[in-house]
N, C-alpha and C. Protein backbone atom coordinates (compact mmCIF):
# COMPACT_ATOMS: atom_id res chain seq x y z
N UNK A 1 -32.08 13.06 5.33
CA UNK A 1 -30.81 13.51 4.82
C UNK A 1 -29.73 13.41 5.89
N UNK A 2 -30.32 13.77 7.34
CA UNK A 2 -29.22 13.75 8.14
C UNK A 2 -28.56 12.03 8.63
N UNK A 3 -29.71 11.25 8.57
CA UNK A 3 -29.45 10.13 8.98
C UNK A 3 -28.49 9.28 7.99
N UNK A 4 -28.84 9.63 6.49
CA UNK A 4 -28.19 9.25 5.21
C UNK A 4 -26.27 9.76 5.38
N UNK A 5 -26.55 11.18 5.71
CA UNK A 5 -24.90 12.04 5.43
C UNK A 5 -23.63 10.70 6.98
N UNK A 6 -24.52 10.96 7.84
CA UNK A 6 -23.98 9.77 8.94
C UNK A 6 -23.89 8.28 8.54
N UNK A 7 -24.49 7.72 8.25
CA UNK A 7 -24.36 6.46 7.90
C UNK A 7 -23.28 6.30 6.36
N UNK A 8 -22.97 7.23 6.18
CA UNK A 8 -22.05 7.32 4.92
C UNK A 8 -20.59 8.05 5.58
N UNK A 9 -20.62 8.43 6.61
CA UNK A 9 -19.29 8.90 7.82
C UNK A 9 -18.58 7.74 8.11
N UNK A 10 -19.88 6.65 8.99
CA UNK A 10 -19.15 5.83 9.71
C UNK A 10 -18.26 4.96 8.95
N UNK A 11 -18.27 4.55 7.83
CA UNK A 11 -16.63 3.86 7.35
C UNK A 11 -15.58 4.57 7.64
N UNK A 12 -15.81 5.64 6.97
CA UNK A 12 -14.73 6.45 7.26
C UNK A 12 -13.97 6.23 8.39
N UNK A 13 -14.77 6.76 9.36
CA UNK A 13 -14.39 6.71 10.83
C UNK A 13 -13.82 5.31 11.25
N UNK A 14 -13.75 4.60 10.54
CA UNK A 14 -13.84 2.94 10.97
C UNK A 14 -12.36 2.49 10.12
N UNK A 15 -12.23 3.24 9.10
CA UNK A 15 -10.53 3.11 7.58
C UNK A 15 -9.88 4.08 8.66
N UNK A 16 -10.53 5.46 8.66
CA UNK A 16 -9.02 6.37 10.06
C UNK A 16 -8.82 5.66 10.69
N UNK A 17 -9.10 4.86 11.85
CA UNK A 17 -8.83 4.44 13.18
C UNK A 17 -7.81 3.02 12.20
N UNK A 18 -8.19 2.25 11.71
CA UNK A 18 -7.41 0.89 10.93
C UNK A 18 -6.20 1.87 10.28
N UNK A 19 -6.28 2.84 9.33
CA UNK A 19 -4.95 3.63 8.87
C UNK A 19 -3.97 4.06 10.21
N UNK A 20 -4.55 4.79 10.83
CA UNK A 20 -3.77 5.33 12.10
C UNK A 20 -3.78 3.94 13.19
N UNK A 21 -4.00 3.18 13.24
CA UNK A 21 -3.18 1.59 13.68
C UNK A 21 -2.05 1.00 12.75
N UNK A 22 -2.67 1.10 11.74
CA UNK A 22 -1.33 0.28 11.00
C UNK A 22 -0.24 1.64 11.18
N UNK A 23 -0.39 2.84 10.47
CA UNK A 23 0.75 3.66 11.36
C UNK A 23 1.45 3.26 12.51
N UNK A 24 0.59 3.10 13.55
CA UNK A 24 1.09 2.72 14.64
C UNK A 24 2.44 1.30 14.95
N UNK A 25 1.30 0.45 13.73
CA UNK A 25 2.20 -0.65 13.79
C UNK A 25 3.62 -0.75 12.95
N UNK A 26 3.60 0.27 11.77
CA UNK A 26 4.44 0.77 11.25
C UNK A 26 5.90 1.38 12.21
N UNK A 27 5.25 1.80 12.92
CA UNK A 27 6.36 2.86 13.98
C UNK A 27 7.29 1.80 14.92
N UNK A 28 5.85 1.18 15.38
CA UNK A 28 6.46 -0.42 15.86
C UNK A 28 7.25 -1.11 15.43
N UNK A 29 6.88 -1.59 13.92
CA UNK A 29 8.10 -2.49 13.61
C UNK A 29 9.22 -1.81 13.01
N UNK A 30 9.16 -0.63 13.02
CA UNK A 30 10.65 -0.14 12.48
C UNK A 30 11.85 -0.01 13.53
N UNK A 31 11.22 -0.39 14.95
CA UNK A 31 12.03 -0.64 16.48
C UNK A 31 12.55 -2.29 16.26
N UNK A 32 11.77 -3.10 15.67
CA UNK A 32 11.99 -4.30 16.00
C UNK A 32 13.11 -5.01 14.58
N UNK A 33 13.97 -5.72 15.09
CA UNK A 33 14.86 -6.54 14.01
C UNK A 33 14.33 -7.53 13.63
N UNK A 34 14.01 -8.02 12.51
CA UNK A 34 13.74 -9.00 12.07
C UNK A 34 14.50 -9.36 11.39
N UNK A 35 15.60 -8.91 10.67
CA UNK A 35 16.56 -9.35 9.76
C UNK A 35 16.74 -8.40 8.58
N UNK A 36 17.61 -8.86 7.95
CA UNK A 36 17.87 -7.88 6.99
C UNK A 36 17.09 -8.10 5.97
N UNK A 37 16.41 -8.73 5.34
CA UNK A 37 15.28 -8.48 4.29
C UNK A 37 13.82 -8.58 4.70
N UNK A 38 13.73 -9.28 5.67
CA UNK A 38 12.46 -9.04 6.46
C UNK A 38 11.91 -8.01 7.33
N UNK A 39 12.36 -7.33 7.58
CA UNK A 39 12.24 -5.69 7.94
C UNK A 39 11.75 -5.29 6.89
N UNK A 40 12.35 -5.06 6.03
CA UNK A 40 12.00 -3.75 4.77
C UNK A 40 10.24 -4.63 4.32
N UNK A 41 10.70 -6.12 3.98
CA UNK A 41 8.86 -6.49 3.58
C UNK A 41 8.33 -6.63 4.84
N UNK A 42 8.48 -6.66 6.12
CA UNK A 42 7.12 -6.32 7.06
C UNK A 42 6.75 -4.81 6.25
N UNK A 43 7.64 -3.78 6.58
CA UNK A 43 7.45 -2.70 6.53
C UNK A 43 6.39 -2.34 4.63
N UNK A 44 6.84 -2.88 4.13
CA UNK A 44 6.24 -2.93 2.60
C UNK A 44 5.22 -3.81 2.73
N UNK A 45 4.73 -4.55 3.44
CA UNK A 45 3.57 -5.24 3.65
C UNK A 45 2.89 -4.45 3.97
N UNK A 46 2.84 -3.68 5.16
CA UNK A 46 2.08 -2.38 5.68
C UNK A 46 1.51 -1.36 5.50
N UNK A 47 2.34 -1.23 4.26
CA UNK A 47 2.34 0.09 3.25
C UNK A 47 1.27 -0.25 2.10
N UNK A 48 1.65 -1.73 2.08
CA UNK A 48 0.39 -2.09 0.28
C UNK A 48 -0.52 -2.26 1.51
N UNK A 49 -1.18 -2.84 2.20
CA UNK A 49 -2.26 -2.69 3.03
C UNK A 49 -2.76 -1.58 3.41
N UNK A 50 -2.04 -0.49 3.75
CA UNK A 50 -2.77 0.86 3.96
C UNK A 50 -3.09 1.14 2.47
N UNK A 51 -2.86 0.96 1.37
CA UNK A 51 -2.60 1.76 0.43
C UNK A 51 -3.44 1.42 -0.48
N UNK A 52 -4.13 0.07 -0.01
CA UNK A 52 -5.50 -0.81 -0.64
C UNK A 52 -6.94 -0.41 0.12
N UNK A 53 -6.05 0.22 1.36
CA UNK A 53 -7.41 0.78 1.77
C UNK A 53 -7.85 1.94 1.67
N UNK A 54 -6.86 2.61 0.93
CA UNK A 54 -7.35 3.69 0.80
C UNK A 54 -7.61 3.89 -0.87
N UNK A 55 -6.91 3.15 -1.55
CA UNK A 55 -8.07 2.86 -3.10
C UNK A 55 -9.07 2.23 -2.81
N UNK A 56 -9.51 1.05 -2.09
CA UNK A 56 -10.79 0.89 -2.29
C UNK A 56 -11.80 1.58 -1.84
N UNK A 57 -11.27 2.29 -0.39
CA UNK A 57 -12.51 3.28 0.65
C UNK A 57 -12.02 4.50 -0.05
N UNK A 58 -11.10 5.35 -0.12
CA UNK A 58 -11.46 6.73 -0.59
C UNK A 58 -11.68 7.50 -1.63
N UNK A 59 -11.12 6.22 -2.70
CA UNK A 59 -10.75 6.91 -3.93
C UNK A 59 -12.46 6.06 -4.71
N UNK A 60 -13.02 5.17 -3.98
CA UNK A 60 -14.02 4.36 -4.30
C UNK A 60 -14.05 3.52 -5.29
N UNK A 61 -13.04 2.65 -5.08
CA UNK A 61 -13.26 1.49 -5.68
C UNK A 61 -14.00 0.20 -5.75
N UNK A 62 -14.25 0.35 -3.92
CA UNK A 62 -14.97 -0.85 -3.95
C UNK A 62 -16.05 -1.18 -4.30
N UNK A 63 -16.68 0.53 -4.53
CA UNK A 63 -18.32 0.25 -5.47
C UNK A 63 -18.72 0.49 -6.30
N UNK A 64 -17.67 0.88 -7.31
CA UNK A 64 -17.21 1.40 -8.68
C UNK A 64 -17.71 0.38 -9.77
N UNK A 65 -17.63 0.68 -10.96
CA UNK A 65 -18.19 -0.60 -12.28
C UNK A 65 -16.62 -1.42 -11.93
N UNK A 66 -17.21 -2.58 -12.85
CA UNK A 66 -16.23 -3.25 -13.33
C UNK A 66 -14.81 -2.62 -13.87
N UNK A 67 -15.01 -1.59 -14.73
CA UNK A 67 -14.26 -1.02 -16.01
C UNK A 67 -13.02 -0.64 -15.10
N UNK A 68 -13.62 0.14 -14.02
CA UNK A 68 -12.74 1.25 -13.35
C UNK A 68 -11.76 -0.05 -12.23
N UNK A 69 -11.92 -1.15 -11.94
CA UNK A 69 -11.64 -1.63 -10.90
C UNK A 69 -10.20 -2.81 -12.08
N UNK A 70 -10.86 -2.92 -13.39
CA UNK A 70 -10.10 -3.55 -14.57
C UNK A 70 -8.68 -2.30 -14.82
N UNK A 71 -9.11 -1.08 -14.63
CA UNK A 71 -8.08 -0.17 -14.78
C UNK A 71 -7.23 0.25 -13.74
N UNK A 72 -7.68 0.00 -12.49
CA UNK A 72 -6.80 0.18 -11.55
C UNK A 72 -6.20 -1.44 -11.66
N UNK A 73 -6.45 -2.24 -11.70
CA UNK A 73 -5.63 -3.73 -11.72
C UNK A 73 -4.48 -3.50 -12.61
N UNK A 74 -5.01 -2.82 -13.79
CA UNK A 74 -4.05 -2.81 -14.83
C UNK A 74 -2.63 -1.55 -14.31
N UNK A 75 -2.99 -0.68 -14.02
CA UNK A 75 -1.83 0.09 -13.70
C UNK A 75 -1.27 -0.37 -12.05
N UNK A 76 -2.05 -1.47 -11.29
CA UNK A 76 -1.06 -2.01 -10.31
C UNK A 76 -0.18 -3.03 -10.91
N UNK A 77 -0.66 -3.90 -12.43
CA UNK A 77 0.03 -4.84 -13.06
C UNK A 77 1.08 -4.21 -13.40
N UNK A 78 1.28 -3.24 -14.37
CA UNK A 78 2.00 -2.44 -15.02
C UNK A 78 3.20 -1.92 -14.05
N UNK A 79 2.66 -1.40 -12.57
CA UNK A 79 3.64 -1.00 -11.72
C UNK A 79 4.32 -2.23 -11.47
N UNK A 80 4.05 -2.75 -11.28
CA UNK A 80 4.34 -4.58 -10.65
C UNK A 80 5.67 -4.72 -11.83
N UNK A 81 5.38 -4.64 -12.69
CA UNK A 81 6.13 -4.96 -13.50
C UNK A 81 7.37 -4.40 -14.00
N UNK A 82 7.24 -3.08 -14.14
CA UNK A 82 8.12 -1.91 -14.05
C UNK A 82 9.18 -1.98 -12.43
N UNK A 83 8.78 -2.63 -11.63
CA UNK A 83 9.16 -2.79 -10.28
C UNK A 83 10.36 -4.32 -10.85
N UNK A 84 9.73 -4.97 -11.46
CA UNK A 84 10.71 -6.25 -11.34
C UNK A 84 11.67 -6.40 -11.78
N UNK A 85 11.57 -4.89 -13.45
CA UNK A 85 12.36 -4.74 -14.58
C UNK A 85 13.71 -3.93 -13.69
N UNK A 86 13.27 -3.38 -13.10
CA UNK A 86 13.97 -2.19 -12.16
C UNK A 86 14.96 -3.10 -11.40
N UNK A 87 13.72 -3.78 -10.35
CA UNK A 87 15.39 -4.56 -9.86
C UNK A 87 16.03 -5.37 -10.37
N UNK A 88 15.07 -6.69 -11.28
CA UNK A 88 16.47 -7.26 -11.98
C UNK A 88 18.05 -6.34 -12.72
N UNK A 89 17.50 -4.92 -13.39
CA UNK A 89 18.69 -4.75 -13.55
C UNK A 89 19.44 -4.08 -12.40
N UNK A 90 19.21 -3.57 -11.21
CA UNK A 90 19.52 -3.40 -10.58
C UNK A 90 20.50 -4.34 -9.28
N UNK A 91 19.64 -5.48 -9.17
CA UNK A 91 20.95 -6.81 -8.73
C UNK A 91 21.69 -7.16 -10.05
N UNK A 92 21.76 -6.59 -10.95
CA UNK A 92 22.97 -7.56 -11.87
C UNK A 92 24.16 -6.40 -12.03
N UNK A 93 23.97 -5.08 -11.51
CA UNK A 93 25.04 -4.48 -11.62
C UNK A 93 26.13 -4.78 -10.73
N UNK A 94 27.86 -4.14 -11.11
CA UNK A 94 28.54 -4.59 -10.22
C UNK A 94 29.22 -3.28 -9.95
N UNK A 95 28.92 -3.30 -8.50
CA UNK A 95 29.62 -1.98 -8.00
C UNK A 95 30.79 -1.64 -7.42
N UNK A 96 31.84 -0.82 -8.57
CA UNK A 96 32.99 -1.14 -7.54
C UNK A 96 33.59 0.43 -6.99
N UNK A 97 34.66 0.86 -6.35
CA UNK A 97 34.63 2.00 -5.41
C UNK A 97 36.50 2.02 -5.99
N UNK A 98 35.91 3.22 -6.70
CA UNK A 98 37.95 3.74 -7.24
C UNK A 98 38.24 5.01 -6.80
N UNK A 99 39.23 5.51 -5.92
CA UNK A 99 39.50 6.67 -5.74
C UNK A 99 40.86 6.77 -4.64
């Protein structure tokens, strides 16, 4: 039992140290210029990468049935999508400043 409860730790221990790096690298590139739209997607690159690792390692996806891994696809599709609806109308507005 004891050898079992440990060998089921060490990922863990192995996703903290990779989460608290990409943090790290997070902190990092919010010092560095890359430009004005490339900043925000380094930074949003970073974020879906931590954020895949922690659906597949904590929430357990990666050893889950089929069904459950078809339903998380589907509500990242769904977000995905709701995301595109959002900004297209969001670049077509025109903003103007009266006062």
């Amino acid at each position: 039992m004891s050898d079992e409860h440990h060998s089921l730790m060490k990922p863990y221990g192995f996703i903290l140290l990779a989460l608290l790096g990409l943090t790290g690298l997070t902190v990092a590139a919010a010092y560095v210029d890359f430009g004005h739209p490339w900043s925000d997607l380094a930074a949003l690159a970073i974020a879906l990468f931590k954020a895949s690792l922690v659906v597949a390692f904590f929430m357990h996806v990666k050893g889950s049935t089929s069904m459950i891994k078809i339903a998380v696809f589907s509500g990242v599709f769904w977000l995905a999508i709701f995301f595109v609806l959002i900004l297209a109308d969001y670049m077509t507005r025109v903003i103007t400043f009266t006062g």
